[in-house]
Protein backbone atom coordinates (compact mmCIF):
# COMPACT_ATOMS: atom_id res chain seq x y z
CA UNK A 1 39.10 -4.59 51.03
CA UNK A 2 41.22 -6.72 48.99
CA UNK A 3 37.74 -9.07 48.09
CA UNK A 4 36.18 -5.76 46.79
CA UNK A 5 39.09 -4.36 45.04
CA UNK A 6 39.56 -8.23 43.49
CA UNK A 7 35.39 -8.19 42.66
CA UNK A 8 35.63 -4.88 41.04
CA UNK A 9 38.20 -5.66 38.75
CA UNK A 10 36.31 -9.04 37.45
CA UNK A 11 33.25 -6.88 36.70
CA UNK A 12 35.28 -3.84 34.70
CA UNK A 13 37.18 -6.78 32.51
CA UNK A 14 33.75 -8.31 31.77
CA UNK A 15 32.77 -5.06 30.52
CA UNK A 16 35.84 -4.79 28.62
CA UNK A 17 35.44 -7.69 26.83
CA UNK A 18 31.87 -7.21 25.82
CA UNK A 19 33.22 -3.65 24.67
CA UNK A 20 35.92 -5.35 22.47
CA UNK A 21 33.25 -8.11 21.26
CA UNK A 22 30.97 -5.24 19.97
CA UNK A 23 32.65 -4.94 16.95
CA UNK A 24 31.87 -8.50 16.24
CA UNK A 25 29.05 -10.52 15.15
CA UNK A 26 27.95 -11.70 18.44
CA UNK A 27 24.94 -13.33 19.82
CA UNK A 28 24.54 -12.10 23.82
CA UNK A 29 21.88 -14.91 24.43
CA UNK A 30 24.71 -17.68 23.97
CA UNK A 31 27.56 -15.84 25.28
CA UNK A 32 25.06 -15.86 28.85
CA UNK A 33 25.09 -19.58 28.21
CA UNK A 34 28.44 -20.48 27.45
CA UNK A 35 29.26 -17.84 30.36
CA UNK A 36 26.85 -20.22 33.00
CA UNK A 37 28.92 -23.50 31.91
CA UNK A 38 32.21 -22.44 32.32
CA UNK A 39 31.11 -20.82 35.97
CA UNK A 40 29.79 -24.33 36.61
CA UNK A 41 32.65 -25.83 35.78
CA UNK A 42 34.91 -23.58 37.68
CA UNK A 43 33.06 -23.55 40.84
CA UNK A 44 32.47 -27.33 40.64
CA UNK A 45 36.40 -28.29 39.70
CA UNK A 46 38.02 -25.84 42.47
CA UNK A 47 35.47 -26.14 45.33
CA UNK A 48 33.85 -29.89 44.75
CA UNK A 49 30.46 -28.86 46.12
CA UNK A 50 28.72 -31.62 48.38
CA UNK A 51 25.38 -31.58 46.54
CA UNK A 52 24.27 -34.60 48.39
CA UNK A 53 22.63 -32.87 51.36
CA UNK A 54 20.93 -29.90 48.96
CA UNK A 55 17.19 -30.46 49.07
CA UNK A 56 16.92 -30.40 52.73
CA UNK A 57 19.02 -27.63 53.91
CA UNK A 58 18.94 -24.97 50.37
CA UNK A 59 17.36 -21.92 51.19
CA UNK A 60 15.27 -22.04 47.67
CA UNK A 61 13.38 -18.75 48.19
CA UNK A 62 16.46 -16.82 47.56
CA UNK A 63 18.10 -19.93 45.17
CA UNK A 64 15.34 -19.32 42.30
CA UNK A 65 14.42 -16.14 42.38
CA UNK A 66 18.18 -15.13 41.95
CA UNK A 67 18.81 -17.92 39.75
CA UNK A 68 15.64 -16.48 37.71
CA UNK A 69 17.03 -13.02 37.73
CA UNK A 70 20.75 -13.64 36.45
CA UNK A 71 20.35 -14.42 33.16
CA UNK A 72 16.82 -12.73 32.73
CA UNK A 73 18.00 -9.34 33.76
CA UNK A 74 21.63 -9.66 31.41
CA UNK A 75 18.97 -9.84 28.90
CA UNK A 76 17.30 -6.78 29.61
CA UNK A 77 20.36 -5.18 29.70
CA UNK A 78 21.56 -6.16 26.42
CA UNK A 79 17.73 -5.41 24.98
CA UNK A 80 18.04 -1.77 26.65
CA UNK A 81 20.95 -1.05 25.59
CA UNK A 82 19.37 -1.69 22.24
CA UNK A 83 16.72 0.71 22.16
CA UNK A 84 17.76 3.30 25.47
CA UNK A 85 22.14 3.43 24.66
CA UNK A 86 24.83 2.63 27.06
CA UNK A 87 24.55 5.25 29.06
CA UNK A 88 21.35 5.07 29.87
CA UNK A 89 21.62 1.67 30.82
CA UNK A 90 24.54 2.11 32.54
CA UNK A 91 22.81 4.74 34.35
CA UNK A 92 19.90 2.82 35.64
CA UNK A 93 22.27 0.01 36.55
CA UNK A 94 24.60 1.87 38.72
CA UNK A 95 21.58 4.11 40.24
CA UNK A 96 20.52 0.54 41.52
CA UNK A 97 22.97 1.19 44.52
CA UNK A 98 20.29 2.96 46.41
CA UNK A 99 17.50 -0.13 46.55
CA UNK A 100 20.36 -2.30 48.27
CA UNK A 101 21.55 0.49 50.52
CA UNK A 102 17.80 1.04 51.67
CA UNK A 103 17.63 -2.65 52.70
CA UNK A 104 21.01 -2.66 54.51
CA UNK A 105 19.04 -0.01 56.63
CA UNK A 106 15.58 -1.21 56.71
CA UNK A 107 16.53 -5.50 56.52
CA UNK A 108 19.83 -6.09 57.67
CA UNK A 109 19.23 -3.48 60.17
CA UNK A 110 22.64 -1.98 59.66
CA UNK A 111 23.44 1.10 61.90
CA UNK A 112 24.49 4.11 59.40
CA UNK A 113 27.34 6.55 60.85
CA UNK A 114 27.36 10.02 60.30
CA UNK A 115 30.48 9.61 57.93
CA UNK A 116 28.43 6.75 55.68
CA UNK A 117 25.96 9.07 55.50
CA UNK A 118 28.00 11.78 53.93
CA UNK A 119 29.45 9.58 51.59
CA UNK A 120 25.91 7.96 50.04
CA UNK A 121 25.00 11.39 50.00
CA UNK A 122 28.32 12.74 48.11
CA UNK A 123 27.95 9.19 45.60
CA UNK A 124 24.23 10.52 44.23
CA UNK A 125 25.51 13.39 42.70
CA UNK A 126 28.74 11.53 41.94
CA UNK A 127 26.95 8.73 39.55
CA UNK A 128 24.69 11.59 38.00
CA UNK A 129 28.01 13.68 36.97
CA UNK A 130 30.06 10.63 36.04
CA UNK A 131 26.99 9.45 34.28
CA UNK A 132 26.04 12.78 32.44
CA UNK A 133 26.76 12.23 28.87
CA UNK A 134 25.15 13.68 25.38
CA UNK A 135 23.05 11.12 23.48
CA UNK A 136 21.71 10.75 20.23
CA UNK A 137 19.12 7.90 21.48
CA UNK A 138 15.42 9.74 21.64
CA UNK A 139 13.89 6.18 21.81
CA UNK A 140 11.18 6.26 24.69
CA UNK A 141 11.25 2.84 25.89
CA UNK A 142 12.28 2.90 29.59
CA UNK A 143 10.79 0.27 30.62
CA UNK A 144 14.20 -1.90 30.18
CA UNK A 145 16.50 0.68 31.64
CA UNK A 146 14.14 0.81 34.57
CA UNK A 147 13.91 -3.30 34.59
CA UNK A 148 17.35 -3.17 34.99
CA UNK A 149 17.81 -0.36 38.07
CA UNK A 150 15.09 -2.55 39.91
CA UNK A 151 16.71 -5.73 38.76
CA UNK A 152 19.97 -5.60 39.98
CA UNK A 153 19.16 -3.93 43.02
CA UNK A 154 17.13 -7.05 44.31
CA UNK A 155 19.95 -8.90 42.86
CA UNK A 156 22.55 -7.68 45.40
CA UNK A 157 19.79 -8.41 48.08
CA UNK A 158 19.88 -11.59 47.40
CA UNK A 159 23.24 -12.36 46.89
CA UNK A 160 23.65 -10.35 50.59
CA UNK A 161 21.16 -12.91 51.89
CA UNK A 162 23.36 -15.93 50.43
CA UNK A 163 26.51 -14.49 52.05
CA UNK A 164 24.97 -14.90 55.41
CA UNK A 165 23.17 -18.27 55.17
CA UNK A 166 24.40 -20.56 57.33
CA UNK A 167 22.74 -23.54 56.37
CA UNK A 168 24.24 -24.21 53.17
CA UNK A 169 28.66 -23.16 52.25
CA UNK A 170 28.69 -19.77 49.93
CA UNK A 171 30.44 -22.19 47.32
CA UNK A 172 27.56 -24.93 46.90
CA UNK A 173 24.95 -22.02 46.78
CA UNK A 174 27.13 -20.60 43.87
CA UNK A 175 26.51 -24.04 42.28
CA UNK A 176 23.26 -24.56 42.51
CA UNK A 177 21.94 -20.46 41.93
CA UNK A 178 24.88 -21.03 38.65
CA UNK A 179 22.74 -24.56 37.68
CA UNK A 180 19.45 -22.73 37.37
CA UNK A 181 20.72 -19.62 35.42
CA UNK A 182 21.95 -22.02 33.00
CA UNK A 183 18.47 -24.16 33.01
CA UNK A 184 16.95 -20.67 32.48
CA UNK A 185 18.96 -19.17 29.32
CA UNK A 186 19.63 -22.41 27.81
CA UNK A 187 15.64 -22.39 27.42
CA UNK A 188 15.94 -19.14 25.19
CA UNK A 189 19.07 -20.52 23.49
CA UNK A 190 17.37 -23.75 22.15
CA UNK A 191 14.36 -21.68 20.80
CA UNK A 192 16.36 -19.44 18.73
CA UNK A 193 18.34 -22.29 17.66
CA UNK A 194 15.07 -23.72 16.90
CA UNK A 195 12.26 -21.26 15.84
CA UNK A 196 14.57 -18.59 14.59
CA UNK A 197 17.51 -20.67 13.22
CA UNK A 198 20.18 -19.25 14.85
CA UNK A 199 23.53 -20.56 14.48
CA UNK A 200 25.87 -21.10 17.72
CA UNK A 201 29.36 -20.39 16.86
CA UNK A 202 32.70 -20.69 18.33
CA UNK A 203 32.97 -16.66 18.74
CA UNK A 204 30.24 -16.64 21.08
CA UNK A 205 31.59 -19.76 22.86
CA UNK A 206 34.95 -18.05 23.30
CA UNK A 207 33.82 -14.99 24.27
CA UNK A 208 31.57 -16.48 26.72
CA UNK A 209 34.28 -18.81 28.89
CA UNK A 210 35.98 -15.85 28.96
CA UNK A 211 32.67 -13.96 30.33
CA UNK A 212 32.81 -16.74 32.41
CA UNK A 213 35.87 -17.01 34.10
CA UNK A 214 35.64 -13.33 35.31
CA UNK A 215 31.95 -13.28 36.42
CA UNK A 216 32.58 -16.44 38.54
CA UNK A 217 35.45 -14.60 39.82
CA UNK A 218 33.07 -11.42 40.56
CA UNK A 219 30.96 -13.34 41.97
CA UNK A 220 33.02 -15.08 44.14
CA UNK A 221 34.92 -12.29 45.25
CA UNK A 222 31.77 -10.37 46.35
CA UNK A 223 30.12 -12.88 48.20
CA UNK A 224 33.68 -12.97 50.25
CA UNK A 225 33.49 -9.25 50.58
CA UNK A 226 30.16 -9.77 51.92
CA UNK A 227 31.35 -12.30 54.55
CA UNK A 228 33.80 -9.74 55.68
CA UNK A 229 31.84 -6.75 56.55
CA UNK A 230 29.00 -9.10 57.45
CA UNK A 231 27.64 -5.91 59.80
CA UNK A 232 28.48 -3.37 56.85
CA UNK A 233 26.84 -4.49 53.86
CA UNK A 234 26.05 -0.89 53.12
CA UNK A 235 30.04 -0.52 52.26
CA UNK A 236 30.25 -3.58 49.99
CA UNK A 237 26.74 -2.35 47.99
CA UNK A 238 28.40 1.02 47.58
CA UNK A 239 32.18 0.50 47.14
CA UNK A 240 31.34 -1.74 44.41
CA UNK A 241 29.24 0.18 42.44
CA UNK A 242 31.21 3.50 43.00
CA UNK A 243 34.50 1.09 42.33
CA UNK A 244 33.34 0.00 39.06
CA UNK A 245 32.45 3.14 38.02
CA UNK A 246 35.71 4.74 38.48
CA UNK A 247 38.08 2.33 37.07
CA UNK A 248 35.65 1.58 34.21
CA UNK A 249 35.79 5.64 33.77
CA UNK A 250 39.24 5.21 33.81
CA UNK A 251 39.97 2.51 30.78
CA UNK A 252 37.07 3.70 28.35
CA UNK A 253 39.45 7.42 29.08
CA UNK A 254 42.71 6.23 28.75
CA UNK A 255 42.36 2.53 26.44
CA UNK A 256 39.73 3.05 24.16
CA UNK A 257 40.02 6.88 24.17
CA UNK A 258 36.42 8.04 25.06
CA UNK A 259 36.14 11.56 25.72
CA UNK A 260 35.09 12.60 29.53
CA UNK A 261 33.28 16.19 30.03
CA UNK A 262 33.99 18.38 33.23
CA UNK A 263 30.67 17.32 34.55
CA UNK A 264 32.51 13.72 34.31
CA UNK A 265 35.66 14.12 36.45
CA UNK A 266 34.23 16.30 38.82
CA UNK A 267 31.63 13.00 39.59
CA UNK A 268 34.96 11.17 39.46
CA UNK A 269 36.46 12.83 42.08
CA UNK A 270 33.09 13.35 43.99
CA UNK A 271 33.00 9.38 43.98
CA UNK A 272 37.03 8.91 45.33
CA UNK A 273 35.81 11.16 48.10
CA UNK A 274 32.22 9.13 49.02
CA UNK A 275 34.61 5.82 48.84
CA UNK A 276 37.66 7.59 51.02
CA UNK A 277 34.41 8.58 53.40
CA UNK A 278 33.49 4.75 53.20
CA UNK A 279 36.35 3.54 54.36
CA UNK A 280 37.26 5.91 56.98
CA UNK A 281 33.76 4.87 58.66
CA UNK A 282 34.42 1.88 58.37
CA UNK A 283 38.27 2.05 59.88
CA UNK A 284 36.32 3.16 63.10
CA UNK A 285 33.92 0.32 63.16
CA UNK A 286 36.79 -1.80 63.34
């Protein structure tokens, strides 16, 4: 568990910091960029990768389309949070749970015990209630919310697939699925710079190493947690999410002082019950 616990704290501090950087002038389209070249650099500096022996044993069909979907699907987060709020988005992202835990049954061919089933059905109502929230936002454009549920489900597919190749080590995948994300967004960053004339500046550079430096070590961790409960990706898909959700719940309550309704600790605690569940089934697999 310590992999998960580890992952989930690298995603909550990236949220954190793009919290804190709202009340800047930012530009998300660079931060993704700067983010991708100091996750290069990491990965290349503390694993040194042999590339030499890529093209002929890569997996690509899992490579490119995740490389693809990184940076394109950050994008359509930032865009829906835009138009749709932050808790719609963050709705739709976290509701993404279900497509991976669907293909840890139907793909991975995972066997689901009578306690996991509990739990995932406890967590549904869990992410509605923590979820619930008023909103001023009557913009109908749910296409990007709905982008991003679908999105980031695949997304944890695919990074489930990478965590069982054998063909290639987790760490030179990271590389190379890191190296395309970057070829990707720094596409959209040069034709701001040059079509709309926007400026890259040392905020967003900042901002993104730090983005960075916690989303390699997300990323890194998760892929481990994967390796671990290699027969039980159903409990890495959903302690994540439910993870996240909690502790994030937890800081925007008691650091930047957000209000939480009734509706919102009762999903709390319906979620610390779904994970407790999660383990425990997983205690008896063992």
């Amino acid at each position: 568990m310590l992999f998960l616990i580890l992952s989930i704290l690298c995603s909550v501090t990236i949220g954190v910091i793009f919290k804190i950087a709202r009340n800047y002038s930012i530009n998300t389209t660079q931060i993704v960029a700067w983010n991708y070249v100091f996750a290069l650099l990491l990965c290349y500096l503390i694993f040194k990768p042999d590339l030499q022996f890529v093209a002929a044993n890569a997996p690509w069909r899992i490579y490119i389309p995740l490389g693809i979907l990184l940076p394109t699907i950050f994008l359509f987060l930032a865009t829906s949070i835009k138009y749709m709020g932050i808790v719609k988005t963050d709705a739709a992202q976290r509701l993404s749970l279900f497509i991976p835990l669907l293909a840890a049954w139907l793909l991975f061919d995972e066997e689901f015990s009578s306690l996991k089933l509990i739990a995932f059905l406890i967590a549904l109502p869990a992410l509605v209630l923590i979820l619930s929230k008023k909103t001023d936002n009557t913009s109908s454009k749910w296409i990007y919310p709905a982008v991003v549920l679908v999105g980031f489900g695949i997304i944890d597919i695919l990074f489930k697939q990478i965590a069982i190749a054998t063909s290639l080590p987790f760490t030179t995948s990271l590389i190379i699925v890191f190296s395309i994300s970057f070829s990707i967004i720094t596409v959209v960053v040069l034709y701001n710079l040059l079509f709309k004339k926007v400026k890259i500046t040392a905020l967003n550079l900042v901002i993104g190493a730090l983005v960075g430096l916690f989303n390699f070590g997300n990323i890194l961790f998760y892929l481990k947690a994967h390796q671990a409960f290699a027969k039980n990706p159903s409990t890495v898909f959903a302690s994540m999410n439910m993870g996240v959700i909690i502790l994030g719940s937890l800081i925007g309550l008691v650091v930047f002082k957000e209000k939480l309704s009734t509706k919102n600790y009762i999903g709390l605690l319906f979620a610390l019950v779904a994970i407790l569940l999660i383990t425990l089934s997983q205690l008896q697999q063992s």
